[in-house]
Protein backbone atom coordinates (compact mmCIF):
# COMPACT_ATOMS: atom_id res chain seq x y z
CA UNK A 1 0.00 0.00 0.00
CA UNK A 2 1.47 3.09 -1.04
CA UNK A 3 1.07 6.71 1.51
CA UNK A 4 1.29 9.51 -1.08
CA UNK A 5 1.59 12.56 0.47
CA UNK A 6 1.07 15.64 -2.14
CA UNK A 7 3.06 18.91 -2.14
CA UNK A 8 0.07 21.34 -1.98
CA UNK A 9 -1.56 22.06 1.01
CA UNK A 10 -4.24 19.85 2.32
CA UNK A 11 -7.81 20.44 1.53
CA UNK A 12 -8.97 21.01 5.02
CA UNK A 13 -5.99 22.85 5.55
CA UNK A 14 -8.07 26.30 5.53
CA UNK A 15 -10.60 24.23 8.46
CA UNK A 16 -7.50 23.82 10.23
CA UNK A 17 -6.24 27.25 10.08
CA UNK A 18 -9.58 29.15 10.95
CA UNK A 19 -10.32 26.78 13.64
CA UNK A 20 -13.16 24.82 12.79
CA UNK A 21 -11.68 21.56 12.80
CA UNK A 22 -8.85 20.65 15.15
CA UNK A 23 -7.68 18.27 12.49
CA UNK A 24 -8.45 15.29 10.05
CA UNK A 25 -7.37 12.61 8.22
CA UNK A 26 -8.67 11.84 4.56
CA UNK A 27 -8.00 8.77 2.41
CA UNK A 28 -8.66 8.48 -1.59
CA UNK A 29 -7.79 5.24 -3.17
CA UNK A 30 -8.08 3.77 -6.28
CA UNK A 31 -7.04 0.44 -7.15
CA UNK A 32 -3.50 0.07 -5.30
CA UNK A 33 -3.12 4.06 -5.69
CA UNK A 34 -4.03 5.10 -2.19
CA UNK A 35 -3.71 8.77 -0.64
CA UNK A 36 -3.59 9.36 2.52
CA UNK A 37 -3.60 12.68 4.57
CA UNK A 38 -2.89 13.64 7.76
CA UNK A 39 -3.76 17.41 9.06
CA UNK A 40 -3.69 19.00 12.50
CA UNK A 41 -4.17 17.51 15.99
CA UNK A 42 -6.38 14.64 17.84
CA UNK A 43 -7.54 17.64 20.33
CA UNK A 44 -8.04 21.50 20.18
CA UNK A 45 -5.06 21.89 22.57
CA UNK A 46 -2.52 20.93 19.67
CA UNK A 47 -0.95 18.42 21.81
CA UNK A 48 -0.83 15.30 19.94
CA UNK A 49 -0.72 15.59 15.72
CA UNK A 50 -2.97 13.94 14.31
CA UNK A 51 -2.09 10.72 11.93
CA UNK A 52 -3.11 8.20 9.47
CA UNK A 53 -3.36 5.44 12.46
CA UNK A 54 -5.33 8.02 14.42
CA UNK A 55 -8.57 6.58 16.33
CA UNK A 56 -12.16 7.99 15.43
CA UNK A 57 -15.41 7.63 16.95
CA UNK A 58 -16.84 6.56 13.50
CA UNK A 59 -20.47 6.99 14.69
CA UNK A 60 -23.45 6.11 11.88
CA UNK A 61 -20.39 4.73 9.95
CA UNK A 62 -21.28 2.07 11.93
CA UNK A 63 -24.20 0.99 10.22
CA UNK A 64 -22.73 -0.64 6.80
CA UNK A 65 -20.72 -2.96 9.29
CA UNK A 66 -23.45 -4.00 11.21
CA UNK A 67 -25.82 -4.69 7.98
CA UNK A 68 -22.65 -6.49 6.25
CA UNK A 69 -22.59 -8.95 9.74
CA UNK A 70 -26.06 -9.48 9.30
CA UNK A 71 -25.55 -10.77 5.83
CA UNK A 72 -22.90 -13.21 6.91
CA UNK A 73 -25.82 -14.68 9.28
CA UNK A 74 -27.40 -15.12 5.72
CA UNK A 75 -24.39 -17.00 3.80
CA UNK A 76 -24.50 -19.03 7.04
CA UNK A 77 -28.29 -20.24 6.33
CA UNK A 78 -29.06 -19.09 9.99
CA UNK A 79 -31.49 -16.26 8.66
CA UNK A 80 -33.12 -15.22 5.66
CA UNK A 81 -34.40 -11.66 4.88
CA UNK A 82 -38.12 -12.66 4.50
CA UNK A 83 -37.87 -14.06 8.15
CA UNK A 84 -40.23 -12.63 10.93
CA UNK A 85 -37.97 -11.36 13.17
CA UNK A 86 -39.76 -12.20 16.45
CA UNK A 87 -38.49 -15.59 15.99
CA UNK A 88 -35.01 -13.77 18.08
CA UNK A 89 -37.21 -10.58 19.08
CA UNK A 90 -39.82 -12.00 20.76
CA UNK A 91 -40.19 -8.42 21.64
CA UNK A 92 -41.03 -7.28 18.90
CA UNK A 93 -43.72 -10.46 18.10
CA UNK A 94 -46.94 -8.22 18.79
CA UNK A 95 -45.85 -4.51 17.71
CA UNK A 96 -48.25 -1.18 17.64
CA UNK A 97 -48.16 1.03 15.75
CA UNK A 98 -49.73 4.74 16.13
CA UNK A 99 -52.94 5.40 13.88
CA UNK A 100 -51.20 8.42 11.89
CA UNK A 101 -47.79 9.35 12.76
CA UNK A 102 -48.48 12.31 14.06
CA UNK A 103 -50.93 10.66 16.53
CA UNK A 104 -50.36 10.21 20.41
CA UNK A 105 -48.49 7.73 21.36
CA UNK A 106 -51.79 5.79 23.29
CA UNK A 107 -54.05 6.05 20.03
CA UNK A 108 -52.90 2.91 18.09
CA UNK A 109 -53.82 -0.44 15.93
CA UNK A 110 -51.93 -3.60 15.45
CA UNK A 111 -49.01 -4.20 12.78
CA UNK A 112 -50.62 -5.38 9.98
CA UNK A 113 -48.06 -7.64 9.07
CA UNK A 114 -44.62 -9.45 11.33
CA UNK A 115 -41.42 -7.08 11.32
CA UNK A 116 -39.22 -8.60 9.01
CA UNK A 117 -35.07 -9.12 8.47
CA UNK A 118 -35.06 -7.17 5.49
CA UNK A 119 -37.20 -4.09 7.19
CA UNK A 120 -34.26 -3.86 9.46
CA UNK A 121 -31.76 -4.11 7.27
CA UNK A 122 -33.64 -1.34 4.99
CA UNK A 123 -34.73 0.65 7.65
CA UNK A 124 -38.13 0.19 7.53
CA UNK A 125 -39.67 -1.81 10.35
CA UNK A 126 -41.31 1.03 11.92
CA UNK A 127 -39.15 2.15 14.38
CA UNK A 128 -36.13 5.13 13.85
CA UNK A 129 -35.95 9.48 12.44
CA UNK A 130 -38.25 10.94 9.90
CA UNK A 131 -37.96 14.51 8.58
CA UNK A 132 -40.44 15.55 11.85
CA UNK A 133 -38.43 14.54 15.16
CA UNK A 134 -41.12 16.34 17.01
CA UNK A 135 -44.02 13.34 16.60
CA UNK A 136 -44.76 11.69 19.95
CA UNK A 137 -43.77 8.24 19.09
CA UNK A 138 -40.20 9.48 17.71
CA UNK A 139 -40.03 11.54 20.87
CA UNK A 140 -39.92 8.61 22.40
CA UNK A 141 -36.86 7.09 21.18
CA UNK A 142 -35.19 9.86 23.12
CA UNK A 143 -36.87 10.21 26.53
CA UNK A 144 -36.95 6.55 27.24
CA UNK A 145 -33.18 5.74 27.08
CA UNK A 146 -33.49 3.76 23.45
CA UNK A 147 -31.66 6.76 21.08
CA UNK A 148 -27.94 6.81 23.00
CA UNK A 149 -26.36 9.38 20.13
CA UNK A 150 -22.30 9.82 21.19
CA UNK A 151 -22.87 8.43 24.42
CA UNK A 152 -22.61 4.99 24.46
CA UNK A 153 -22.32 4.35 28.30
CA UNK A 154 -26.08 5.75 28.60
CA UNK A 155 -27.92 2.69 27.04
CA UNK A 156 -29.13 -0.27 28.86
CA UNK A 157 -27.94 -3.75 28.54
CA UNK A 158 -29.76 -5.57 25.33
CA UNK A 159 -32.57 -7.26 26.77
CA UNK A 160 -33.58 -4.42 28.97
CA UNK A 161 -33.19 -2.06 25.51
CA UNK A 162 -35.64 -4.43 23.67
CA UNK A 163 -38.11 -4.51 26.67
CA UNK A 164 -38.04 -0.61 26.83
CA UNK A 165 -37.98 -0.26 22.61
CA UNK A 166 -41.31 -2.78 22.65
CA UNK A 167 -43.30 -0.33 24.88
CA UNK A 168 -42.86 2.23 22.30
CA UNK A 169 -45.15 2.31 18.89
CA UNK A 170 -43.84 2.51 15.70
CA UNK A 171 -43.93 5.26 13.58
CA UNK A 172 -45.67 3.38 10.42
CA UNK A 173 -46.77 -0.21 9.69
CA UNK A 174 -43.86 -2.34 8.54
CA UNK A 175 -42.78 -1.68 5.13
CA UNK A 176 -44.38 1.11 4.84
CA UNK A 177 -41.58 4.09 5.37
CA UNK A 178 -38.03 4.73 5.62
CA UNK A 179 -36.77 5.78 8.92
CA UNK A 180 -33.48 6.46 10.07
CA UNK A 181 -31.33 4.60 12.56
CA UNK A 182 -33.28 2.45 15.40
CA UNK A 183 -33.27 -0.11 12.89
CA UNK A 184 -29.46 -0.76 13.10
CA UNK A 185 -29.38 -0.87 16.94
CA UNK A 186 -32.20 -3.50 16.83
CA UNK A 187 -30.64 -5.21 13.91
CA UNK A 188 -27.42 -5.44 16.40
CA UNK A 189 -29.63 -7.24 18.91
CA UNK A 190 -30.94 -9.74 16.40
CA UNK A 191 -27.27 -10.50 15.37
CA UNK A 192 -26.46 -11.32 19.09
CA UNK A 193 -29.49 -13.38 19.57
CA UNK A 194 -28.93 -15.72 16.16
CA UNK A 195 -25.27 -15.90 16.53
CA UNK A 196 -25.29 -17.09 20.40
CA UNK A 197 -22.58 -14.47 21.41
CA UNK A 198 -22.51 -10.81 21.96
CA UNK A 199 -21.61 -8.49 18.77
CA UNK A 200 -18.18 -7.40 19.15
CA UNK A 201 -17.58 -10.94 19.26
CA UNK A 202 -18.99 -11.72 16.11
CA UNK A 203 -17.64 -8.77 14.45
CA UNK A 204 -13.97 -9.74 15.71
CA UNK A 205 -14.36 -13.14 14.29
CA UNK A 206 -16.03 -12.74 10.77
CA UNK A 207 -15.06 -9.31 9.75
CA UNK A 208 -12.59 -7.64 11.84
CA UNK A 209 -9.79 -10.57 12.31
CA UNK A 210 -9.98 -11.25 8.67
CA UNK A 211 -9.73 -8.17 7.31
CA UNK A 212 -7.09 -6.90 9.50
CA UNK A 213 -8.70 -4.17 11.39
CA UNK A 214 -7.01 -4.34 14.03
CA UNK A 215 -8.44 -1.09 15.79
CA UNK A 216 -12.19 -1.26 15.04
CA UNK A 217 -14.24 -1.60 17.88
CA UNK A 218 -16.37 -0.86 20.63
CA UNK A 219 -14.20 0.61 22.89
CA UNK A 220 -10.54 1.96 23.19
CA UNK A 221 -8.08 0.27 25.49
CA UNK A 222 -5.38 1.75 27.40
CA UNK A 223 -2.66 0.98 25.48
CA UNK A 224 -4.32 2.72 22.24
CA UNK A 225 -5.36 5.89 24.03
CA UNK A 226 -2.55 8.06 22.84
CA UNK A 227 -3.95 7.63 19.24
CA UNK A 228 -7.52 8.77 20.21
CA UNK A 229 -9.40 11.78 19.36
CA UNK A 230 -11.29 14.26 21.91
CA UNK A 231 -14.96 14.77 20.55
CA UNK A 232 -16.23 18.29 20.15
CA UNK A 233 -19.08 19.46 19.56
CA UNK A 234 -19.28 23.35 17.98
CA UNK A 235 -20.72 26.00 20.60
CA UNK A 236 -22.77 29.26 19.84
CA UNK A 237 -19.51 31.58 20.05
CA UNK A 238 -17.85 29.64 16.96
CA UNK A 239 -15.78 28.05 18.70
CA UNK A 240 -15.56 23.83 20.07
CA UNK A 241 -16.85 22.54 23.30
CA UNK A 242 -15.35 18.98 24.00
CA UNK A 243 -18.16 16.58 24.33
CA UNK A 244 -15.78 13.53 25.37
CA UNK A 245 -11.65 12.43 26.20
CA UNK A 246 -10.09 9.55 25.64
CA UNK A 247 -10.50 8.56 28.66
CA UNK A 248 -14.44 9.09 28.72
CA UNK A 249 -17.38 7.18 27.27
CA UNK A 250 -15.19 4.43 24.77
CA UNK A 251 -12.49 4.02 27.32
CA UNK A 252 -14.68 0.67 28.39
CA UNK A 253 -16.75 -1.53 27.04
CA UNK A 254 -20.59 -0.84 27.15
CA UNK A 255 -23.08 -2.82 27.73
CA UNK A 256 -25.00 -2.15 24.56
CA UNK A 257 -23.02 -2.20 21.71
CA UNK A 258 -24.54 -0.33 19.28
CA UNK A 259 -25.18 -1.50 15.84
CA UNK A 260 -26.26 1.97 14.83
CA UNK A 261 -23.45 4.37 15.85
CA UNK A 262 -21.36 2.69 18.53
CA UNK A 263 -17.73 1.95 16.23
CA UNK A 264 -13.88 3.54 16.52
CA UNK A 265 -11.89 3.06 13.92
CA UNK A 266 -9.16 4.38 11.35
CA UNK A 267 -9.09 5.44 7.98
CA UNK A 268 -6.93 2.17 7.25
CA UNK A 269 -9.56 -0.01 8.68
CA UNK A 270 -12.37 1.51 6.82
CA UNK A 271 -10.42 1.00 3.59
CA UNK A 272 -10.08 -2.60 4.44
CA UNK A 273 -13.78 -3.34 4.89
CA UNK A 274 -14.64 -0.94 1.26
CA UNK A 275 -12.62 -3.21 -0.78
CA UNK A 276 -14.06 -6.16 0.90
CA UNK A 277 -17.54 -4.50 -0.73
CA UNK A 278 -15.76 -3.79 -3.96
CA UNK A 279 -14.32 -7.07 -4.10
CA UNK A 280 -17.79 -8.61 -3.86
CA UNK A 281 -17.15 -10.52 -0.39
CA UNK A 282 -13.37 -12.03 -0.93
CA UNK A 283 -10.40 -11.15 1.14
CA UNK A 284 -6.94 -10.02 -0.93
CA UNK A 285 -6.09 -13.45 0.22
CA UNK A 286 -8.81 -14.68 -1.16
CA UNK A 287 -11.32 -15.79 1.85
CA UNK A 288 -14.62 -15.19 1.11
CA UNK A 289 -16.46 -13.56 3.97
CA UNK A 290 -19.55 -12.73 2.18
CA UNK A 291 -21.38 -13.74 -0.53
CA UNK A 292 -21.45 -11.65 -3.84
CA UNK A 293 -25.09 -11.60 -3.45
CA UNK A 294 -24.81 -10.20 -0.27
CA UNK A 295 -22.70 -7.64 -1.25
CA UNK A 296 -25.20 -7.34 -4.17
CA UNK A 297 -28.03 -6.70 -1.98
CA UNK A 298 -26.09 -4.62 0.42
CA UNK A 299 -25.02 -1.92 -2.19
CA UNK A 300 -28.49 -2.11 -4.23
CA UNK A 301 -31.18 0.90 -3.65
CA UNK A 302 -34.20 -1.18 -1.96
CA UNK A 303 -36.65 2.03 -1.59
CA UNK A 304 -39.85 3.09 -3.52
CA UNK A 305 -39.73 6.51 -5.11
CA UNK A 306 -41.97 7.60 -2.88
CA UNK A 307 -40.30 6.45 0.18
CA UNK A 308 -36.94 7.96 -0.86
CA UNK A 309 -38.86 11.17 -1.59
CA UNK A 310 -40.04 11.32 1.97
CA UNK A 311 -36.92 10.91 3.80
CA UNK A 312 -35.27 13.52 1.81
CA UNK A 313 -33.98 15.24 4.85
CA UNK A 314 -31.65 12.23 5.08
CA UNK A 315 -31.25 10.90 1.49
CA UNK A 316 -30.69 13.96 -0.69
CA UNK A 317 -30.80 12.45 -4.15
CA UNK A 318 -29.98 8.92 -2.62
CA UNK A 319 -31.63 5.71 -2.25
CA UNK A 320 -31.29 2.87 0.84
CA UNK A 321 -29.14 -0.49 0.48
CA UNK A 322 -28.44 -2.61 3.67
CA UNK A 323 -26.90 -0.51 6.22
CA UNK A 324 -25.56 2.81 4.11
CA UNK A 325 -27.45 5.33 1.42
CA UNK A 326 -26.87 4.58 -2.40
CA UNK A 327 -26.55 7.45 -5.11
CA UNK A 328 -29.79 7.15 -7.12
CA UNK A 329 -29.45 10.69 -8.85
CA UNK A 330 -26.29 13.07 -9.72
CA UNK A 331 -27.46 15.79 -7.98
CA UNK A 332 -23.76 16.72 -7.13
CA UNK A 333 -20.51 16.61 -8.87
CA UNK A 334 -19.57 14.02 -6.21
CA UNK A 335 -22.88 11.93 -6.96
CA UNK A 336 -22.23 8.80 -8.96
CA UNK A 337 -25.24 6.25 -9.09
CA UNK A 338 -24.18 2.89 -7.52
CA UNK A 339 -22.21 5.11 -4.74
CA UNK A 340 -22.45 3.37 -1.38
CA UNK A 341 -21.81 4.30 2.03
CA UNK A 342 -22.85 6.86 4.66
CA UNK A 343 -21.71 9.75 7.11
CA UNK A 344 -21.21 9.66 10.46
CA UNK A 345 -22.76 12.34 13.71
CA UNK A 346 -19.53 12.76 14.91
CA UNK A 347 -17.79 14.42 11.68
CA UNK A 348 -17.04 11.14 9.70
CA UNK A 349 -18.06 9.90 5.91
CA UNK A 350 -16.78 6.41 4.33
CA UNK A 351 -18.03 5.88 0.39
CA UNK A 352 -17.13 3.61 -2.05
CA UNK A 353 -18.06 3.71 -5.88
CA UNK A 354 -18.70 0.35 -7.60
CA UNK A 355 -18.12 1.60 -11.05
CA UNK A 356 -14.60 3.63 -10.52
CA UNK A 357 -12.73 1.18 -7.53
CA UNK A 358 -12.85 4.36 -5.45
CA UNK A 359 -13.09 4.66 -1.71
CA UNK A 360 -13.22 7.43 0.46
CA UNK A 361 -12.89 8.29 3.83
CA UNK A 362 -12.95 11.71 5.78
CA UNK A 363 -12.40 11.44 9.61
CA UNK A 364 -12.47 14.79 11.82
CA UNK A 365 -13.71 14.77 15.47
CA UNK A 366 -16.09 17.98 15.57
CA UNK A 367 -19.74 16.22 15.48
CA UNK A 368 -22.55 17.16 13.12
CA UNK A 369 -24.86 19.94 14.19
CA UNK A 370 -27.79 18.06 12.01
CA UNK A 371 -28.54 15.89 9.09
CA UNK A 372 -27.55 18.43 6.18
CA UNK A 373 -23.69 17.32 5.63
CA UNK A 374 -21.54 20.71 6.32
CA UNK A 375 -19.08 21.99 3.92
CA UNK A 376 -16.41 20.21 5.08
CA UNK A 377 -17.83 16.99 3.70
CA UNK A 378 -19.11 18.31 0.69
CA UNK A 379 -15.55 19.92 0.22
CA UNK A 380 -13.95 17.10 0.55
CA UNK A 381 -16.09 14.95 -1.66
CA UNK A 382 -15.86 17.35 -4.29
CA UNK A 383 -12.18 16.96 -3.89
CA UNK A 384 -12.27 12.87 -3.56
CA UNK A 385 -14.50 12.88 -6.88
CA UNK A 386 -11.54 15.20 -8.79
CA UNK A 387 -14.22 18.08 -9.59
């Protein structure tokens, strides 16, 4: 793997200057051509410089791992997307669901139909974010402990998470809607339950070991601490507030691992698990992990027109595979249909483009302010597209 480090400045270089980004690391690669850049420092203070084995709270990025581990669950014949999921969730075997969504939350009628693997793994069992976070059921998600955001510590262990998720109704009938994220923390829990072991256990064994990513996880031990970022979150003055240390809510391991946003990793890491995708499931030794079908499936828009229209707050000109968005429209220079991946709350994007071999990966450790990417991502995928 070659580091190519250009001449001219880096492209965040200006973020880094004014402030707005105590530093970053970005990785292009196509084919064996990889570019890696390093800018800045892990904190505000300056104190440690930031590098291309530096450790990010990869938040949402999260979500295209868990959906690929649920897939290797299918190779393995031990689920099948058309399954009912209350088989493992048995939870989830009787959900309501609130007569319109903007409905109170006591005013409901049953499912009409069983929650489904697929719905999970395309986000639409009911549960999760639509454009209005202000409807009573989505409210929900928040006051009863379910929706954790960058604080991983806060959520209860997994059976107590189900219990608490299965008192709340969902937003639509299954099938019916796209809605972001609740669907990837559940689809964590279903992973535990079918495999028999908790998930960073499963992860270790069929994705992480393999692939060599030796720093992906769900918390950051001792001994790796001096390559981890502070958090920060930007405050009304302009300037950062750190959110969380090192030493603070990854330094152990919680006891709900998140499916949905709970990851560290590096931009080395990341780059591993893309070419697994564009590789269609093999190893560069030549392991297969997943299926191409999988990989198929994963990368593959599953949404209706209609549902991708209504979740435009989240998929601007994008469609839904398993676990990430995919480019449906060109609506930006950077937009290339086929493009997979997603973007992270805490400052992070990972894509990879089917049709050009390309990956790439911005990491910074100032956190998203909402859903609308800032500039610094669509800066740098300008610059990662060459436009």
């Amino acid at each position: 793997m070659t580091d190519l480090r250009a001449s001219q400045p880096h492209i965040l270089q200006p973020y880094v200057d004014s402030g707005a980004l105590p530093g970053a690391v970005t990785l292009v690669a196509r084919g064996d051509h990889v570019d890696v850049r390093a800018v800045g420092a892990a904190d505000a203070e300056g104190g440690v410089p930031m590098g291309r084995d530096t450790i990010f709270r990869i938040a949402s990025v999260s979500k295209p791992v868990t959906a690929a581990a649920a897939m290797v669950l299918v190779d393995d014949g031990l689920i099948a997307p058309g399954d009912p999921v209350a088989r493992w969730l048995p939870e989830l075997a009787a959900p309501q669901v609130v007569r319109v969504p903007e409905g109170p939350v006591d005013d409901v009628v049953p499912a009409g139909r069983a929650i489904t693997v697929e719905d999970l793994l395309t986000f639409r069992a009911g549960y999760g974010f639509p454009s209005d976070f202000s409807l009573p059921a989505v409210q929900l998600l928040f006051s009863r402990g379910v929706q954790g955001g960058l604080e991983p510590q806060a959520l209860a262990a997994p059976d107590e998470w189900m219990a608490e998720l299965a008192r709340i109704p969902l937003v639509y009938q299954p099938g019916e809607a796209w809605l972001y994220n609740t669907c990837s923390d559940v689809l964590g829990v279903l992973i535990e339950r079918v495999a028999g072991r908790p998930l960073p256990e499963f992860l270790a064994e069929r994705l992480f070991e393999p692939l060599g990513m030796g720093d992906t996880a769900f918390d950051v031990p001792v001994a790796k601490r001096d390559r981890f970022t502070s958090l920060y979150q930007p405050d009304a003055a302009g300037g950062l507030r750190r959110t969380d240390a090192p030493d603070g809510q990854w330094a152990a391991a919680p006891k709900f691992a998140s499916g949905a946003g709970g990851l560290v990793s590096t931009a080395d890491d990341l780059l591993a698990f893309a070419r697994l995708l564009l590789a269609e499931g093999t190893t560069p030794q030549g392991r297969r992990l997943l299926s191409a079908e999988a990989v198929r499936r994963m990368t593959t828009d599953q949404l209706t027109k209609a549902q991708r229209e209504a979740s435009d707050l989240f998929l601007e000109g994008q469609g839904w595979g398993y676990g990430g968005s995919v480019d449906v429209e060109t609506t930006h220079p950077w937009s290339v249909p086929g493009r997979y991946g997603w973007v992270g709350g805490s400052g992070t994007t990972w894509h990879l483009t089917p049709s050009t071999g390309t990956v790439a990966i911005l990491l910074t450790q100032v956190a998203m302010t909402g859903p609308t990417p800032p500039a610094v991502m669509t800066d740098f995928w300008r610059y990662a597209a060459g436009v």
